[in-house]
C-alpha atoms as a PDB file:
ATOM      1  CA  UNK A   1      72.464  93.580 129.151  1.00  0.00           C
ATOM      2  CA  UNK A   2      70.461  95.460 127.019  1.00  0.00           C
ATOM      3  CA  UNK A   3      70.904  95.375 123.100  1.00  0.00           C
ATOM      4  CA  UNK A   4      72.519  98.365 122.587  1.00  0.00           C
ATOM      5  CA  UNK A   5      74.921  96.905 125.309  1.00  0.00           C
ATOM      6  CA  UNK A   6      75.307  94.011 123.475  1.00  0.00           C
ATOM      7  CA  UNK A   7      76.231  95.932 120.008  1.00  0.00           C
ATOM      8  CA  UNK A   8      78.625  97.751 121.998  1.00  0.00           C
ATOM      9  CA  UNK A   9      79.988  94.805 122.993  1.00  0.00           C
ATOM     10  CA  UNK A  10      79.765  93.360 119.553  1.00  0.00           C
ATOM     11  CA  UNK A  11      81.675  96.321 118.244  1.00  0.00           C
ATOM     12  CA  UNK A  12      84.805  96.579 120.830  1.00  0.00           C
ATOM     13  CA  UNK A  13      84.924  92.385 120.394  1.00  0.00           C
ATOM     14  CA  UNK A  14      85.510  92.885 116.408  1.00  0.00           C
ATOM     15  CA  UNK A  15      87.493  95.831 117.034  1.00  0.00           C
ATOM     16  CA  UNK A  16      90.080  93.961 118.986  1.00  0.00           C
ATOM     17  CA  UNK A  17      90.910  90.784 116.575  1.00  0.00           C
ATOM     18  CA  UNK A  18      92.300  90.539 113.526  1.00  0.00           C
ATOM     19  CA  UNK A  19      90.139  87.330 112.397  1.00  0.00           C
ATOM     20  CA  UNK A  20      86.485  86.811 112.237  1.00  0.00           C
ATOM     21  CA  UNK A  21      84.617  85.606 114.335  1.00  0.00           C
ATOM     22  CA  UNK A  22      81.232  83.263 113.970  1.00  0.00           C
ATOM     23  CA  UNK A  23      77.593  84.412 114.901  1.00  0.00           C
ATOM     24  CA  UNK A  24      78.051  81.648 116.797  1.00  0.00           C
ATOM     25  CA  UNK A  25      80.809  82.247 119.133  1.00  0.00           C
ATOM     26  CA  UNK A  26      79.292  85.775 119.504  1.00  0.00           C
ATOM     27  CA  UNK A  27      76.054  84.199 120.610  1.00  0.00           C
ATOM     28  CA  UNK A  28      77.979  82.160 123.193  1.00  0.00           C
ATOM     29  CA  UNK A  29      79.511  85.138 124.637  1.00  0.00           C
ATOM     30  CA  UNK A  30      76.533  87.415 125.073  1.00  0.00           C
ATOM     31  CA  UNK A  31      73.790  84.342 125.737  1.00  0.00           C
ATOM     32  CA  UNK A  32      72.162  85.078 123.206  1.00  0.00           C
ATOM     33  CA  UNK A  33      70.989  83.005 119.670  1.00  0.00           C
ATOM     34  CA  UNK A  34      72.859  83.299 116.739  1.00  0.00           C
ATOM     35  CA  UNK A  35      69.605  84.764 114.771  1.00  0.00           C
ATOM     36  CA  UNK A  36      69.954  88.037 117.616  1.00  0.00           C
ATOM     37  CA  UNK A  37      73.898  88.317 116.767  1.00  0.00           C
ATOM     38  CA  UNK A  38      73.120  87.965 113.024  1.00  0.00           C
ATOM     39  CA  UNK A  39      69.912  91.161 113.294  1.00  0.00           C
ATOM     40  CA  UNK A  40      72.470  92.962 115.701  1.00  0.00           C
ATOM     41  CA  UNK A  41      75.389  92.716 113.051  1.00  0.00           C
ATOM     42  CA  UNK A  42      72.930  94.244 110.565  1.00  0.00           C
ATOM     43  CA  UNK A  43      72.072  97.008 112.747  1.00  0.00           C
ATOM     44  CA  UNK A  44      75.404  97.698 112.915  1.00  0.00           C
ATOM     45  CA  UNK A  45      76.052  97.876 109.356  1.00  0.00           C
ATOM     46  CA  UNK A  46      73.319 100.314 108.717  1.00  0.00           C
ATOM     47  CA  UNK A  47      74.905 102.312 111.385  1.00  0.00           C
ATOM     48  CA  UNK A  48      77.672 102.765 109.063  1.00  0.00           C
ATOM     49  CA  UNK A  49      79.950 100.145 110.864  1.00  0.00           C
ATOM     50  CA  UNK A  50      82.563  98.791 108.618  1.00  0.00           C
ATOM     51  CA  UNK A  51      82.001  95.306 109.231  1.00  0.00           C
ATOM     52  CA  UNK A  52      82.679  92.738 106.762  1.00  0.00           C
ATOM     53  CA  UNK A  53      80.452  89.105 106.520  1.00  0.00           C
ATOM     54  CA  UNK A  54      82.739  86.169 105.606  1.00  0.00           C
ATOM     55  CA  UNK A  55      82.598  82.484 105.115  1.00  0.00           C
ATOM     56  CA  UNK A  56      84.085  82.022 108.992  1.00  0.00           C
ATOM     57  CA  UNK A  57      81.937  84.907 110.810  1.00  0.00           C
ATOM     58  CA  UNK A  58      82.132  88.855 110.812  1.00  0.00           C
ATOM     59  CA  UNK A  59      85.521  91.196 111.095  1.00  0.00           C
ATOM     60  CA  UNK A  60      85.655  94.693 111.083  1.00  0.00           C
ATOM     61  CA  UNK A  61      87.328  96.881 108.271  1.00  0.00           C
ATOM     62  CA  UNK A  62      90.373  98.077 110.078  1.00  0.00           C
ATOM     63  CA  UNK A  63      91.477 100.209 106.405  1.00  0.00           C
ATOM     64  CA  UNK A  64      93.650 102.842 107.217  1.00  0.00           C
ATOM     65  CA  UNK A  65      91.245 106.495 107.293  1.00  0.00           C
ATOM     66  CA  UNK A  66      93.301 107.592 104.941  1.00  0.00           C
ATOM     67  CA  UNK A  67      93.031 104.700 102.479  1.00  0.00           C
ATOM     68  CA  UNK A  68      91.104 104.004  99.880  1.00  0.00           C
ATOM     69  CA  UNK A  69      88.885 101.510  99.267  1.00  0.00           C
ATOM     70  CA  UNK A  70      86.448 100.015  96.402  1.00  0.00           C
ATOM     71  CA  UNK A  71      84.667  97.212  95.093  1.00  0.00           C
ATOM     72  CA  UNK A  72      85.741  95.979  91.497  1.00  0.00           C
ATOM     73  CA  UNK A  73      83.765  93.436  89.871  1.00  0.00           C
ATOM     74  CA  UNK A  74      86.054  91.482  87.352  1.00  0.00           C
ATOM     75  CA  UNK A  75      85.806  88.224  85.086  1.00  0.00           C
ATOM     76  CA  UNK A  76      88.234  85.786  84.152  1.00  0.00           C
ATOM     77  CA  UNK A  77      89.358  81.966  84.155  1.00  0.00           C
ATOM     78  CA  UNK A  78      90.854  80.414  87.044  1.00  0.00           C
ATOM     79  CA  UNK A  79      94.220  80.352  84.430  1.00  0.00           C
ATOM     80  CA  UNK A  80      94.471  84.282  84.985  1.00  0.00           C
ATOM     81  CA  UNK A  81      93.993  84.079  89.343  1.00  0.00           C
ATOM     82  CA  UNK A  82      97.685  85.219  89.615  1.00  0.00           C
ATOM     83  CA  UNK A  83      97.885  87.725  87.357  1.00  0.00           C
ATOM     84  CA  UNK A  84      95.110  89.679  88.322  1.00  0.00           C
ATOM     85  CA  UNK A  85      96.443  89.343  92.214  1.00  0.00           C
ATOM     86  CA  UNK A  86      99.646  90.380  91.000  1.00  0.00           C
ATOM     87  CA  UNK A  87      98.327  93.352  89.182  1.00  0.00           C
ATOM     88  CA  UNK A  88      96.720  94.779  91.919  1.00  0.00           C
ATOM     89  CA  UNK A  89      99.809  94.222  94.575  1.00  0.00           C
ATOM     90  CA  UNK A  90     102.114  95.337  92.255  1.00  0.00           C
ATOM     91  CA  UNK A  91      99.916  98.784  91.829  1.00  0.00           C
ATOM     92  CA  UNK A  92     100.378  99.230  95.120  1.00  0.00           C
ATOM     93  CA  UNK A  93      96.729  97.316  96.145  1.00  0.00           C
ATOM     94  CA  UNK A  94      95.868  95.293  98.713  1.00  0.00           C
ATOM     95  CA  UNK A  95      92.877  92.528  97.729  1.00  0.00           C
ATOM     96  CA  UNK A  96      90.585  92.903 100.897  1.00  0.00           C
ATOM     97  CA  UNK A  97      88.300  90.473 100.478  1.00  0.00           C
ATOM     98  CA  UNK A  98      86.614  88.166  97.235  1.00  0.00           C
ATOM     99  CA  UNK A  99      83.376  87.501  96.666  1.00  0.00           C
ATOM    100  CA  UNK A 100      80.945  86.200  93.909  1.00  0.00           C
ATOM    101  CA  UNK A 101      76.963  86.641  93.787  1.00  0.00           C
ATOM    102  CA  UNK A 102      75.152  83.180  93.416  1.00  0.00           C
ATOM    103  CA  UNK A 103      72.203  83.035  92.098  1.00  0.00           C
ATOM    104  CA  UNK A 104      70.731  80.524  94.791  1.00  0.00           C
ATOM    105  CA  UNK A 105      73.068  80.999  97.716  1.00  0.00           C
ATOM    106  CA  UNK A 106      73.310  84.937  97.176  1.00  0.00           C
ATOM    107  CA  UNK A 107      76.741  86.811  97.976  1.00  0.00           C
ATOM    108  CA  UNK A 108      79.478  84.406  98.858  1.00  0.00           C
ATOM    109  CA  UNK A 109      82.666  85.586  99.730  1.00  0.00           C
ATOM    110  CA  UNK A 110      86.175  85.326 101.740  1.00  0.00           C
ATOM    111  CA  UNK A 111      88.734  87.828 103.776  1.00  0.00           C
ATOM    112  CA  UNK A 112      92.104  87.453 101.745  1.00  0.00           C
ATOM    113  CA  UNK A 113      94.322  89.855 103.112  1.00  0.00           C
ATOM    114  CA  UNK A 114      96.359  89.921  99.771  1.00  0.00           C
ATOM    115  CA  UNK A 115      98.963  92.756 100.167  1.00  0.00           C
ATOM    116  CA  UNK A 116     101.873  90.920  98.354  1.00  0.00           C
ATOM    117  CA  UNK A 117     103.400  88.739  95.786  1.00  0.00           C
ATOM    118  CA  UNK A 118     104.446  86.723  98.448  1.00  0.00           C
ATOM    119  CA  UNK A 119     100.723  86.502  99.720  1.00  0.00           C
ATOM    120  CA  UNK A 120      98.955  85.797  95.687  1.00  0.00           C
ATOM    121  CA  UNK A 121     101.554  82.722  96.456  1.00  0.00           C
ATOM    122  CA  UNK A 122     100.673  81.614  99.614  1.00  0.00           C
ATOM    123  CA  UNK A 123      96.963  81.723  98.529  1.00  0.00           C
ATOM    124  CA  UNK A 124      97.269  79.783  95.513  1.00  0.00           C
ATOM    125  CA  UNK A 125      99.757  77.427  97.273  1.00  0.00           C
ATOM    126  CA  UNK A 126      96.906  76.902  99.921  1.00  0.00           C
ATOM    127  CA  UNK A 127      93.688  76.395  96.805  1.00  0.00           C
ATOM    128  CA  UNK A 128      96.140  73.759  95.290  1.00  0.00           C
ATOM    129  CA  UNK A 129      96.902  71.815  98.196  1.00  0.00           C
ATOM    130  CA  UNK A 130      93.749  71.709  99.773  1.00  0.00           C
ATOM    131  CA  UNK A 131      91.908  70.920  96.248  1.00  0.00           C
ATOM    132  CA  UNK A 132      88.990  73.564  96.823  1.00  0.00           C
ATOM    133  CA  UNK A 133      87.868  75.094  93.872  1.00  0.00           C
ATOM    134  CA  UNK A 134      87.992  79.155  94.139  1.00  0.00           C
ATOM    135  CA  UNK A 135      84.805  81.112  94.643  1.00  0.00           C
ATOM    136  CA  UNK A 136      84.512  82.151  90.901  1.00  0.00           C
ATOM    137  CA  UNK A 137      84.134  78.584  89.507  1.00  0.00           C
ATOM    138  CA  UNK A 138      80.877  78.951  90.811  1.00  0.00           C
ATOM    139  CA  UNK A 139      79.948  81.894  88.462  1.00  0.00           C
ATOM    140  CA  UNK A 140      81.818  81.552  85.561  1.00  0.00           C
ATOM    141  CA  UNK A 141      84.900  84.019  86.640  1.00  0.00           C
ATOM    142  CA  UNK A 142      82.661  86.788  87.473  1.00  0.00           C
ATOM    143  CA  UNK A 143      83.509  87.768  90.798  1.00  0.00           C
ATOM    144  CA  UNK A 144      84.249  91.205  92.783  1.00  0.00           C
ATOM    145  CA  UNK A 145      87.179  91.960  95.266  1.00  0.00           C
ATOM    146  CA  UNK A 146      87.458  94.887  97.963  1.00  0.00           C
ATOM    147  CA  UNK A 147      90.634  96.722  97.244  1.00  0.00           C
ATOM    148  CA  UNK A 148      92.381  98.950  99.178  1.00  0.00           C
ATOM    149  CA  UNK A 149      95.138 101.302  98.138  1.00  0.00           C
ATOM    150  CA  UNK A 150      97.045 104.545  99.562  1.00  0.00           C
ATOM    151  CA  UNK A 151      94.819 107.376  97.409  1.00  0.00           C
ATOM    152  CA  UNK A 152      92.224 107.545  94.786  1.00  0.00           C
ATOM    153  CA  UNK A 153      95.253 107.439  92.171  1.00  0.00           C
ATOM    154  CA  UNK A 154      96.345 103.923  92.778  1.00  0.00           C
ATOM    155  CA  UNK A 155      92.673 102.658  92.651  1.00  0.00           C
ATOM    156  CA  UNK A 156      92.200 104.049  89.100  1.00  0.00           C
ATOM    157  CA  UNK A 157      95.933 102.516  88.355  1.00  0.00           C
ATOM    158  CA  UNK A 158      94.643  99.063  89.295  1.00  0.00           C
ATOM    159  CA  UNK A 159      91.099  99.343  87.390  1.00  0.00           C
ATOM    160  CA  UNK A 160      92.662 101.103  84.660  1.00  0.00           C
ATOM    161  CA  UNK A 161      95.607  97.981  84.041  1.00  0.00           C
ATOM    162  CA  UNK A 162      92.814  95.146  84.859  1.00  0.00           C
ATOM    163  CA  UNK A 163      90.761  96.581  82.253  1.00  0.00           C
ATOM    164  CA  UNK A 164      93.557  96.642  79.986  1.00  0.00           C
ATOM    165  CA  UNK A 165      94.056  92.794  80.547  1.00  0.00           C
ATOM    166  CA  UNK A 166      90.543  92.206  80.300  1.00  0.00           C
ATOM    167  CA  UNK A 167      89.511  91.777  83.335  1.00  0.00           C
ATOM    168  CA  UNK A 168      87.680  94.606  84.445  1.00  0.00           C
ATOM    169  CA  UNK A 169      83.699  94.747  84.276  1.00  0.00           C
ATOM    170  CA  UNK A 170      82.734  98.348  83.894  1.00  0.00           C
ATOM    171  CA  UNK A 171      79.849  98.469  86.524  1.00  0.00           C
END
């Protein structure tokens, strides 16, 4: 298999699950290292591939085409987690992924899936009882989520009510 093959492969493996998957396990599957998988993923991206890095491995961006999406970089304590979630699912958003920059480790970040109240409780539920600190205790509260929403209008809703809160960092 050659590595266009193998990218192919790559793609039609992310394309079919609805988790991510490790470098690793990828490497497994085509016999190849994990270093190949990682250069091969990056190829991809600058193809255009929607293909989101996580903490657990790679998943692709299955966003609705006619969705919107964008990145919003906000800042606030860990006190104000569930009513910035809430904000954005009650605007009709759905919180994609979170991530923060770190000045040493460089862009950290996490799938959420966040498309409900229901969800913001889960997730919370799940950072309490496991005792992990969220990603943006590591930067002060500055952090950045991808979020998706039916048209243009309810993105500017969302950023428009976060900044009224506070939250918002006008990039």
């Amino acid at each position: 298999m050659n590595s266009a093959e193998r990218r192919l492969g790559i793609c039609r493996i992310l394309a079919e699950r609805d988790t991510a998957i490790s470098a690793a396990l990828l490497a497994e599957r085509f016999g190849v290292t994990r270093q190949i998988i990682v250069k091969d993923i990056a190829l991809l991206k600058a193809e255009k591939n929607d293909i989101i890095s996580t903490a657990r491995g790679y998943i692709l961006n299955k966003a609705d085409s006619e969705s919107v999406s964008k990145i919003i970089q906000v800042c606030h304590d860990v006190h104000c987690i569930e009513d910035e979630l809430n904000t954005i699912v009650d605007l009709g958003g759905r919180v994609l992924t979170t991530a923060v920059e770190h000045p040493v480790y460089g862009i950290l970040g996490e799938t959420l899936n966040i498309k409900s109240r229901r969800d913001v409780k889960k997730f919370l539920e799940n950072i309490s009882k496991t005792g992990c600190e969220p990603l943006l205790r590591l930067t002060n509260g500055r952090h950045m989520h991808l979020v998706e929403a039916d048209d243009a209008e309810s993105i500017e809703e969302i950023c428009a009510e976060l900044a009224v809160k506070g939250y918002l960092i006008l990039s």
